[in-house]
C-alpha atoms as a PDB file:
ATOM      1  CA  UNK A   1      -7.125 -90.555  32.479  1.00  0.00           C
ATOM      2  CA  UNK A   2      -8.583 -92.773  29.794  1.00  0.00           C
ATOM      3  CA  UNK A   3     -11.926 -93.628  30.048  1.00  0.00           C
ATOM      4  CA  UNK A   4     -11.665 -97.443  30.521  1.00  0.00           C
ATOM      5  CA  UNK A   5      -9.887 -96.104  33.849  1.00  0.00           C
ATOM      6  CA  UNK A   6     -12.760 -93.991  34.671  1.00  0.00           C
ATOM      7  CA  UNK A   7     -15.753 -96.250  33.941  1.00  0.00           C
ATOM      8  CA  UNK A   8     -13.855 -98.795  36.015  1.00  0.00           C
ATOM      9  CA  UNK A   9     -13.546 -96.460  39.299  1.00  0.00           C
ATOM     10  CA  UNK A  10     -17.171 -95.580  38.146  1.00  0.00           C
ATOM     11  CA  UNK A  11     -18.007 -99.003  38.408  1.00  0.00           C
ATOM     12  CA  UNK A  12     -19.600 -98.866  34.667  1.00  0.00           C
ATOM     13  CA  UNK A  13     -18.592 -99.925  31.134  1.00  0.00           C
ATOM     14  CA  UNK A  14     -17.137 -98.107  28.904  1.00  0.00           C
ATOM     15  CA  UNK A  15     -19.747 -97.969  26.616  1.00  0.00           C
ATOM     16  CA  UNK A  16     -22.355 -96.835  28.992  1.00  0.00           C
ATOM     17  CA  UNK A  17     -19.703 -94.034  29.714  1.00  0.00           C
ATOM     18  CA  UNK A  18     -19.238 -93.160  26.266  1.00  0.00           C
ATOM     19  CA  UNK A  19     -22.989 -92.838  26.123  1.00  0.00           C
ATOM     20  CA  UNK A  20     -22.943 -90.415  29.223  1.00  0.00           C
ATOM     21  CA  UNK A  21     -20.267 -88.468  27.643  1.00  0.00           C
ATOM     22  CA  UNK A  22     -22.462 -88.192  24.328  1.00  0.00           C
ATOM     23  CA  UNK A  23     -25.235 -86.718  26.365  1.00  0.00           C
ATOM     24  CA  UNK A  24     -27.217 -90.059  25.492  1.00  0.00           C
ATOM     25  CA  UNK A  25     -27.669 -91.073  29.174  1.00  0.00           C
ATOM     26  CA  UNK A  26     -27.361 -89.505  32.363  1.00  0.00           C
ATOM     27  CA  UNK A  27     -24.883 -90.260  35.184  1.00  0.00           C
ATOM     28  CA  UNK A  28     -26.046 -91.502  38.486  1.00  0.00           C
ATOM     29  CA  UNK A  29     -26.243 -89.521  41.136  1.00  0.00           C
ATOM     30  CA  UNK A  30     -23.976 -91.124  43.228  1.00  0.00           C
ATOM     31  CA  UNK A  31     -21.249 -91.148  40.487  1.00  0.00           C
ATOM     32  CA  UNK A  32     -21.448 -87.239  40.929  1.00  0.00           C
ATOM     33  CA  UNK A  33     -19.244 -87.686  44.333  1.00  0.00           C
ATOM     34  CA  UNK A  34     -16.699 -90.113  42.992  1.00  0.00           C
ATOM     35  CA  UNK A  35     -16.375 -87.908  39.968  1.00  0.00           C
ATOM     36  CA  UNK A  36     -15.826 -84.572  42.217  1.00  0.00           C
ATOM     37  CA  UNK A  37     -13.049 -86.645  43.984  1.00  0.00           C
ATOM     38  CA  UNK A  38     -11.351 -87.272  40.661  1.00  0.00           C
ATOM     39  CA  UNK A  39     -11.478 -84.513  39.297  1.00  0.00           C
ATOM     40  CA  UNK A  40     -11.528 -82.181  42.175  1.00  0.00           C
ATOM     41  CA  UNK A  41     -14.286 -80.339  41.032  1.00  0.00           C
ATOM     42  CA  UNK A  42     -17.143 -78.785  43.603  1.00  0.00           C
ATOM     43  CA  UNK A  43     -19.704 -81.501  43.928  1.00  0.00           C
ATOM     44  CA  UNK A  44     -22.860 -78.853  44.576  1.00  0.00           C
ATOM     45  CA  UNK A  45     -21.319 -77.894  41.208  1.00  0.00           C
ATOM     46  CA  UNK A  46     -21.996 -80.932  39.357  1.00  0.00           C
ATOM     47  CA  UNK A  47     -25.091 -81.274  41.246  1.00  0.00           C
ATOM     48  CA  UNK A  48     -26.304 -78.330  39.972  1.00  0.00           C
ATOM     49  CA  UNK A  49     -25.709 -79.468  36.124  1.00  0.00           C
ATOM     50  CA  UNK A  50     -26.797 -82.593  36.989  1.00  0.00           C
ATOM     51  CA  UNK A  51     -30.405 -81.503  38.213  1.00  0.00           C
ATOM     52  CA  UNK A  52     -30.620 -78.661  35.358  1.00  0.00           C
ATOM     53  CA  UNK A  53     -29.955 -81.769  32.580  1.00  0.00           C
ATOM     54  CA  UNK A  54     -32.559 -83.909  34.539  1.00  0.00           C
ATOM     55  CA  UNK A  55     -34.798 -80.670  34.070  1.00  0.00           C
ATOM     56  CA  UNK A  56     -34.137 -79.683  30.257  1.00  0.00           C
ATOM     57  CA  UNK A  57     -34.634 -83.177  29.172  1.00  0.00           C
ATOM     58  CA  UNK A  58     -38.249 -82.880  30.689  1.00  0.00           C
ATOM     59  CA  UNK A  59     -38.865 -79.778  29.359  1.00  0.00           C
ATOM     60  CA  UNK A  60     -37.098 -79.220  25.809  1.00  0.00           C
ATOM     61  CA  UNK A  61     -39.752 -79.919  23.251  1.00  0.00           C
ATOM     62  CA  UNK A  62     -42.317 -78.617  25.701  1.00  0.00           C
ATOM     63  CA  UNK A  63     -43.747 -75.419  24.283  1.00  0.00           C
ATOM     64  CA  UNK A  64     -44.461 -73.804  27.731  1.00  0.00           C
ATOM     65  CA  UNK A  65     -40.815 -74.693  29.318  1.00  0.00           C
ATOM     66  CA  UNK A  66     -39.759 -71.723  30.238  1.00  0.00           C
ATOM     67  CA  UNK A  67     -42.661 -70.608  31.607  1.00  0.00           C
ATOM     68  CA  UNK A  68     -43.050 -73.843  33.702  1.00  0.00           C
ATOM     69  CA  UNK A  69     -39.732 -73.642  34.964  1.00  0.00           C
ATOM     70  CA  UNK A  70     -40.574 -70.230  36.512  1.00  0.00           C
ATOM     71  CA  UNK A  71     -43.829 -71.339  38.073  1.00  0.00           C
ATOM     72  CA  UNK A  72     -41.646 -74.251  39.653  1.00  0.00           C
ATOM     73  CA  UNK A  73     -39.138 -71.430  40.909  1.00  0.00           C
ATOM     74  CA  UNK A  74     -41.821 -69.527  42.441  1.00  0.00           C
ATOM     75  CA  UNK A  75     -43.072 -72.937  43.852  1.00  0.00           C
ATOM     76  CA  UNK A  76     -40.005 -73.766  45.217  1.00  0.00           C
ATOM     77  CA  UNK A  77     -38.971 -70.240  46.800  1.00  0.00           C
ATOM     78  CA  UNK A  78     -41.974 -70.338  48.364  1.00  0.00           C
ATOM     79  CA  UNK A  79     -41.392 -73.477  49.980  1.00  0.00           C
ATOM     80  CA  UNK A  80     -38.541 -72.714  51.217  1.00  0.00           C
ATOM     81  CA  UNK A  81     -39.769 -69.747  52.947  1.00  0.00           C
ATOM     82  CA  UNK A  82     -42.252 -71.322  54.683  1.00  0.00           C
ATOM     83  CA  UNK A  83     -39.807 -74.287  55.648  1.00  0.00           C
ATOM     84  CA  UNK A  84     -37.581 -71.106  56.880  1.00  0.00           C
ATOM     85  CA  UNK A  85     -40.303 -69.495  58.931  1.00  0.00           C
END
């Protein structure tokens, strides 16, 4: 497919695509659906590398990163349990 074909069933210009592709912007989330159609790919799949992209781009220069991103883990298994109980 060439990518004035897939920025047009994106609904986006080519240039803002070549950005995506160059890691210089990040898709919308509601691309992430039309793109798993495309390309039959699993969509919790791209979700999942969309979110972790969203994430590193908070936390990259960030000298306690890592360690925030296991606080939020533990934050967020924790919610989940009590949602669960």
């Amino acid at each position: 497919m060439l990518q004035r074909e897939l920025a047009a069933k994106l609904f986006i210009g080519e240039g803002y695509l070549s950005k995506i592709e160059n890691n210089q912007k990040m898709p919308k989330r509601v691309d992430l659906k039309i793109i798993s159609n495309l390309f039959q790919t699993d969509i919790s799949e791209l979700e999942t590398l969309w979110l972790a992209n969203k994430i590193y781009e908070i936390i990259k220069e960030e000298d306690q990163g890592i360690a925030a991103l296991k606080v939020a883990e533990k934050q967020a298994k924790y919610t989940k349990s009590k949602k669960n109980d």
